[in-house]
C-alpha atoms as a PDB file:
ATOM      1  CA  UNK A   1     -35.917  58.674 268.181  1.00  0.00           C
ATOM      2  CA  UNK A   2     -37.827  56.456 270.714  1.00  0.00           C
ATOM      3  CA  UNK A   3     -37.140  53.583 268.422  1.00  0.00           C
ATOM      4  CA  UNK A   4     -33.390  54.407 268.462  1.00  0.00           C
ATOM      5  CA  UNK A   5     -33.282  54.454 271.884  1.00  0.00           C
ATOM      6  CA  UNK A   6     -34.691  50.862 272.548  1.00  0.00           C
ATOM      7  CA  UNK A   7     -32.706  49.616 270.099  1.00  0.00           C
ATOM      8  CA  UNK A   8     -29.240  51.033 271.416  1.00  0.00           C
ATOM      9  CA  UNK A   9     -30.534  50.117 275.085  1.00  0.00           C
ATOM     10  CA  UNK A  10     -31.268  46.656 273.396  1.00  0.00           C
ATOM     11  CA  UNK A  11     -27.573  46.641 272.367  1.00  0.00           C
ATOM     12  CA  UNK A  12     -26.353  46.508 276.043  1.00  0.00           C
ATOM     13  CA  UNK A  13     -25.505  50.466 276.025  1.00  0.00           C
ATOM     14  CA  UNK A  14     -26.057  52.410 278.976  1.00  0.00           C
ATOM     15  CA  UNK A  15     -27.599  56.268 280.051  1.00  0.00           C
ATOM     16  CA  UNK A  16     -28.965  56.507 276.040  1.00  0.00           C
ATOM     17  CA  UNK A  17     -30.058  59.881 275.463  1.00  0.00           C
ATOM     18  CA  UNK A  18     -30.951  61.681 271.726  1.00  0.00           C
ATOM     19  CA  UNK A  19     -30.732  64.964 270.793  1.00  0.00           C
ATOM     20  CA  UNK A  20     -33.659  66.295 269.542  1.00  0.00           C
ATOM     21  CA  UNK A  21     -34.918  64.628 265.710  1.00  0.00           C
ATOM     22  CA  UNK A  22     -31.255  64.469 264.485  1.00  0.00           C
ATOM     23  CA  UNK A  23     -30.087  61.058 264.804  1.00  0.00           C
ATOM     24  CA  UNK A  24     -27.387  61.832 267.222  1.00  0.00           C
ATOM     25  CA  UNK A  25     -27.007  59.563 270.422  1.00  0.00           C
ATOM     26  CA  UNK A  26     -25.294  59.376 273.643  1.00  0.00           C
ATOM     27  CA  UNK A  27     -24.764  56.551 276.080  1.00  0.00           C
ATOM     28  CA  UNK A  28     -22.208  54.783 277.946  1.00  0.00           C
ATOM     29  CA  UNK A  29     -20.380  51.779 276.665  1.00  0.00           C
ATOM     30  CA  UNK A  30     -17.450  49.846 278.267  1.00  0.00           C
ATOM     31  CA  UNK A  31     -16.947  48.757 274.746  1.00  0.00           C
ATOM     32  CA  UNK A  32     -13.956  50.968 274.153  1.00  0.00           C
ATOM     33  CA  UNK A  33     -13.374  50.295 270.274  1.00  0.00           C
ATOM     34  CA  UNK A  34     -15.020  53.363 268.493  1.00  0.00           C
ATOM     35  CA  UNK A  35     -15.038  51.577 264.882  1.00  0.00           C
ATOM     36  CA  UNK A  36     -16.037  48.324 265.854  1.00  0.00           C
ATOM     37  CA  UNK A  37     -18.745  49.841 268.055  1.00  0.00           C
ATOM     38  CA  UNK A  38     -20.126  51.810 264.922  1.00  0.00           C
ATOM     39  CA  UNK A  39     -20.508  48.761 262.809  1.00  0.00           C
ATOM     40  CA  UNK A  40     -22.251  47.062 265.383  1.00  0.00           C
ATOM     41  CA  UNK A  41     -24.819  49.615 265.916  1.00  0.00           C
ATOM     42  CA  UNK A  42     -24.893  50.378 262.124  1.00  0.00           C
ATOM     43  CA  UNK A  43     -25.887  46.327 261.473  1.00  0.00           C
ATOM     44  CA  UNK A  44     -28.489  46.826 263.952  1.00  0.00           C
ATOM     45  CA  UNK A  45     -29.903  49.912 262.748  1.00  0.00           C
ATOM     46  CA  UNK A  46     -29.879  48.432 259.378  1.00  0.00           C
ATOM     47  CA  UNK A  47     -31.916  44.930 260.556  1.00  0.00           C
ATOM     48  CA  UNK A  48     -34.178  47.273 262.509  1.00  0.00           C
ATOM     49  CA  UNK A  49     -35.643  49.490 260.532  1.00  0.00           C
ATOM     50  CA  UNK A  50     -34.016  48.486 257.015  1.00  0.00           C
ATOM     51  CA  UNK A  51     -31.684  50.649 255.796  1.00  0.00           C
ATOM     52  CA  UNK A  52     -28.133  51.691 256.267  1.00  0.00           C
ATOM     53  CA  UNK A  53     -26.546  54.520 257.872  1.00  0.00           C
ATOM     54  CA  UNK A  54     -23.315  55.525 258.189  1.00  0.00           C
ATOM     55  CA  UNK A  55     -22.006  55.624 261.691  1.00  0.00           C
ATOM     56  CA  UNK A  56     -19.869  57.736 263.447  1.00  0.00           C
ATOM     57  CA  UNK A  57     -18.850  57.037 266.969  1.00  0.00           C
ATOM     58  CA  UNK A  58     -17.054  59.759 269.315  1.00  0.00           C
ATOM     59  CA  UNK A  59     -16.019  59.287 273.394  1.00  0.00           C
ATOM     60  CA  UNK A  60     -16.419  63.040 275.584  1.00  0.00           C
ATOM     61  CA  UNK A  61     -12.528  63.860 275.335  1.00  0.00           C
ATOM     62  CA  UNK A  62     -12.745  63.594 271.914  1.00  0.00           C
ATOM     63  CA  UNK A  63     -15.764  65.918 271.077  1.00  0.00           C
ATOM     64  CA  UNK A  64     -14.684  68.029 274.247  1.00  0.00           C
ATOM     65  CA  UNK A  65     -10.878  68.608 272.438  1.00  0.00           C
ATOM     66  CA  UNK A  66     -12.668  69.745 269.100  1.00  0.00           C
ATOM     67  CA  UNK A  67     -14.470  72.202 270.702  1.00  0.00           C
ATOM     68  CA  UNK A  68     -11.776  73.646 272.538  1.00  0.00           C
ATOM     69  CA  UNK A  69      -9.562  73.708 269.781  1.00  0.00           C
ATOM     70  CA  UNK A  70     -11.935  75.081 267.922  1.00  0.00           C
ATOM     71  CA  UNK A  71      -9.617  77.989 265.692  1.00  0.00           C
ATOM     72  CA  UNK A  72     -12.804  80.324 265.315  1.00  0.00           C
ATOM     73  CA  UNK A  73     -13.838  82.623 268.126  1.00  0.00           C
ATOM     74  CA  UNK A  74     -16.844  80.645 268.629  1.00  0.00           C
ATOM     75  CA  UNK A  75     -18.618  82.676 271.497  1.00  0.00           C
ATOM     76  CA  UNK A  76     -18.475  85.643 269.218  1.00  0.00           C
ATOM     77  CA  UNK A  77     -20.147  83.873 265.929  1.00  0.00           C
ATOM     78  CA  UNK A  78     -23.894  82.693 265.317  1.00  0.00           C
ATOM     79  CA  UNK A  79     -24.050  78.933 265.734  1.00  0.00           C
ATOM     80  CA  UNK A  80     -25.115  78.626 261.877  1.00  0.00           C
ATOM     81  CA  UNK A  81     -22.173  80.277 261.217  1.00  0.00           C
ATOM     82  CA  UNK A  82     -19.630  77.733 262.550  1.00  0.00           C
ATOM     83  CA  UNK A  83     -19.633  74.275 261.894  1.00  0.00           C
ATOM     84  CA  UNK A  84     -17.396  70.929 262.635  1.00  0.00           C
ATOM     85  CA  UNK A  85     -17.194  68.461 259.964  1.00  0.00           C
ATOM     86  CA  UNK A  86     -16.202  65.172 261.873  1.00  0.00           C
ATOM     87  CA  UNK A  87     -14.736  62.335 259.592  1.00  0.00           C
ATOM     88  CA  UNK A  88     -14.627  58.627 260.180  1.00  0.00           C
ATOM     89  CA  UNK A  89     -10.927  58.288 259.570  1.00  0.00           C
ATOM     90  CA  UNK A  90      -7.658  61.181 259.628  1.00  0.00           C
ATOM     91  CA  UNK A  91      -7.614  63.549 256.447  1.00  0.00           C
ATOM     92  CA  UNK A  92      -4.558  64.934 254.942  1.00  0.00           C
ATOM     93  CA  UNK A  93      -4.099  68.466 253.973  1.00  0.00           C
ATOM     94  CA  UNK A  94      -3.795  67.348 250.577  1.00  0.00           C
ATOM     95  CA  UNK A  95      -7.486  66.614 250.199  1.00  0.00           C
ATOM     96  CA  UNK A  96      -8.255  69.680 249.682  1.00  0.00           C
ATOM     97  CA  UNK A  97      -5.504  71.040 247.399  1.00  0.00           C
ATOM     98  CA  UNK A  98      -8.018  71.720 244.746  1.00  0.00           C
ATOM     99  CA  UNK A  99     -10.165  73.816 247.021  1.00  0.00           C
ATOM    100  CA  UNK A 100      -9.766  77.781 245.695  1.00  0.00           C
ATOM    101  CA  UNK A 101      -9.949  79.490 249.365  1.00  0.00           C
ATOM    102  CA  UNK A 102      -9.436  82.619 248.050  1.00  0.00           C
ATOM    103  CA  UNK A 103     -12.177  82.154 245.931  1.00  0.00           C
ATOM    104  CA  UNK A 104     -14.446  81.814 248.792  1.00  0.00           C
ATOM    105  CA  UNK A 105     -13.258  84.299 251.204  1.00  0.00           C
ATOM    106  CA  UNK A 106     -14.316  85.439 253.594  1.00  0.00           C
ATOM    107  CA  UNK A 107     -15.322  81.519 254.583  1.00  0.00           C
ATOM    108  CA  UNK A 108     -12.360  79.588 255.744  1.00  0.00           C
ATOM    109  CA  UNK A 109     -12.010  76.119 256.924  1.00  0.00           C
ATOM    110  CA  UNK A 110      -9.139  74.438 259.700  1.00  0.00           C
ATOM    111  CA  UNK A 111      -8.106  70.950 259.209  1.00  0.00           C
ATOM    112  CA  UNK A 112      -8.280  68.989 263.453  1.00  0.00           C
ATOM    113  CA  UNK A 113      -7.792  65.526 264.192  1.00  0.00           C
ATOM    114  CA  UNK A 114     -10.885  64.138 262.296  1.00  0.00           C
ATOM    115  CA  UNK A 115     -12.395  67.300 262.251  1.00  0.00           C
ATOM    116  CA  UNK A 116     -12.854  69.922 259.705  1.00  0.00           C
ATOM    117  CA  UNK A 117     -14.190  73.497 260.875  1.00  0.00           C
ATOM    118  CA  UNK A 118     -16.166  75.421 258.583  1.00  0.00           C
ATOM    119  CA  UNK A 119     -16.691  79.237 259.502  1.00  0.00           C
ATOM    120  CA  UNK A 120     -19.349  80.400 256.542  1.00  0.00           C
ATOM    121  CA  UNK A 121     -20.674  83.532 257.816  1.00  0.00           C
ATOM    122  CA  UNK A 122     -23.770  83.598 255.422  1.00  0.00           C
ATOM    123  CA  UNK A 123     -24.511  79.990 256.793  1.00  0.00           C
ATOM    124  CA  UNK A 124     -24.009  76.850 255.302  1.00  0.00           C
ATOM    125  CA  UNK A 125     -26.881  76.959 252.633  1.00  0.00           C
ATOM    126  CA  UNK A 126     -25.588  80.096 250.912  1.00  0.00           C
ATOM    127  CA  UNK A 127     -21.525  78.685 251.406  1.00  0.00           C
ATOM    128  CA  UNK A 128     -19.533  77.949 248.577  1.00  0.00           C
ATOM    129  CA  UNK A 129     -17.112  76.133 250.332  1.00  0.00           C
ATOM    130  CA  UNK A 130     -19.199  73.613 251.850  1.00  0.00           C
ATOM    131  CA  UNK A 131     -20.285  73.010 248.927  1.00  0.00           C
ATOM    132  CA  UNK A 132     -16.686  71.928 247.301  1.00  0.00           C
ATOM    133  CA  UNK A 133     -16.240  70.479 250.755  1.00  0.00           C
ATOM    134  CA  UNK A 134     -19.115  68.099 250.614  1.00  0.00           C
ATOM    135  CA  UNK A 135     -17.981  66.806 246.541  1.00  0.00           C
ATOM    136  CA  UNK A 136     -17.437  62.965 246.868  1.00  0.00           C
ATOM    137  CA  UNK A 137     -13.447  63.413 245.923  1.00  0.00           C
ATOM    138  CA  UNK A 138     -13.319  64.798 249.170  1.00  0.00           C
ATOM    139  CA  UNK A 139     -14.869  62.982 251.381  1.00  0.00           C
ATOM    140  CA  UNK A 140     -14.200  59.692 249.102  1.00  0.00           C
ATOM    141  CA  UNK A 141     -13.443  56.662 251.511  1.00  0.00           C
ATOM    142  CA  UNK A 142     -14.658  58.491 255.134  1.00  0.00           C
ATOM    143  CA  UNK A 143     -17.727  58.676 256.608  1.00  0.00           C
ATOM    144  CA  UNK A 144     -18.330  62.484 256.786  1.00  0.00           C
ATOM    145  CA  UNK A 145     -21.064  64.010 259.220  1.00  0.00           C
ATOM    146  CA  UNK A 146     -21.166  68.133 259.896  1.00  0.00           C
ATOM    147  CA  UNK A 147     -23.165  69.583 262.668  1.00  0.00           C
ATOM    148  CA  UNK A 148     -23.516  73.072 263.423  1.00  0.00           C
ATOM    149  CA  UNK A 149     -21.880  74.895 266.713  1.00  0.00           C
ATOM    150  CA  UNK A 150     -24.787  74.132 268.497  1.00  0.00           C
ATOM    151  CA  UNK A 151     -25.026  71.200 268.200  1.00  0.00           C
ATOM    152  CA  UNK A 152     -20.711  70.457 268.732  1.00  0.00           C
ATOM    153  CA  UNK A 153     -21.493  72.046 272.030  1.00  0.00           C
ATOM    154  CA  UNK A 154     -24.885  70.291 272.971  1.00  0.00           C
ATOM    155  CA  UNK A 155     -22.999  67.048 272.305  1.00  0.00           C
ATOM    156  CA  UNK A 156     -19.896  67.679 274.295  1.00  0.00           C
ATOM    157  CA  UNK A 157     -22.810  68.447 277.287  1.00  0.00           C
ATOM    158  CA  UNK A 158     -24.717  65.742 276.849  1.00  0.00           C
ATOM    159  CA  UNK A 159     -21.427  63.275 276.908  1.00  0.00           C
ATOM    160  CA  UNK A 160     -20.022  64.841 279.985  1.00  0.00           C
ATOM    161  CA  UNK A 161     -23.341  64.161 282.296  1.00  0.00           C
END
């Protein structure tokens, strides 16, 4: 994560901070384009240490409206019990036609701006809907990255400071 950090200070970005050994950054940029930003840090990733990553890149009002839209009652549920799927690009509803829900009541998922939250209250290893949720069809053509409640909330922190 040291590494990382050079590299995106290297890259002209400012106040770069990582959050814990999970890949996920936060700095300041005046850059203002969130895609073009992401391929620019993704080619630099990629001549640093040699291999690609997809990149997803988020400002504070955005990560700070997904959390407080969030259509779970998040204070009352175990972080590994709520998750936000953040997507590169806007999904349709109709993505996920061919998800049963019934079938995998009692988890639900919500459809946000980018988003997708995932209540599973057994956790995501043990969920049957994240499972169908992860299958290429659905994510086919968006980067796709899902980070537990924790971690939504730790993020939101660290972008606000």
């Amino acid at each position: 994560m040291a590494d990382l950090r050079t590299l995106l200070a290297d890259l002209g970005l400012d106040d770069v901070r990582t959050y814990l050994q999970s890949g996920q950054a936060v700095f300041s940029s005046g850059h203002g384009d969130e895609e073009s930003l992401a391929a620019e840090i993704a080619r630099a990733v990629e001549k640093h240490f040699g291999f690609a990553v997809d990149l997803i890149v988020r400002d504070h009002a955005y990560l700070r409206a997904i959390a407080d839209a969030c259509p779970f009652p998040a204070a009352d549920l175990a972080a590994k019990q709520l998750h936000v799927t953040y997507f590169s690009a806007p999904v349709t509803p109709d993505r996920f036609a061919e998800i049963d829900r019934e079938a995998c009541l009692p988890e639900e998922f919500r459809l946000a701006d980018r988003a997708l939250y995932l209540y599973a209250p057994n956790g995501l290893g043990r969920s049957k809907l994240a499972e169908q949720l992860s299958k290429p069809r659905i994510n086919k053509g968006v980067i796709a990255t899902t980070r537990n409640w924790n971690t939504v909330v730790k993020l939101v922190e660290m972008t606000g400071a």
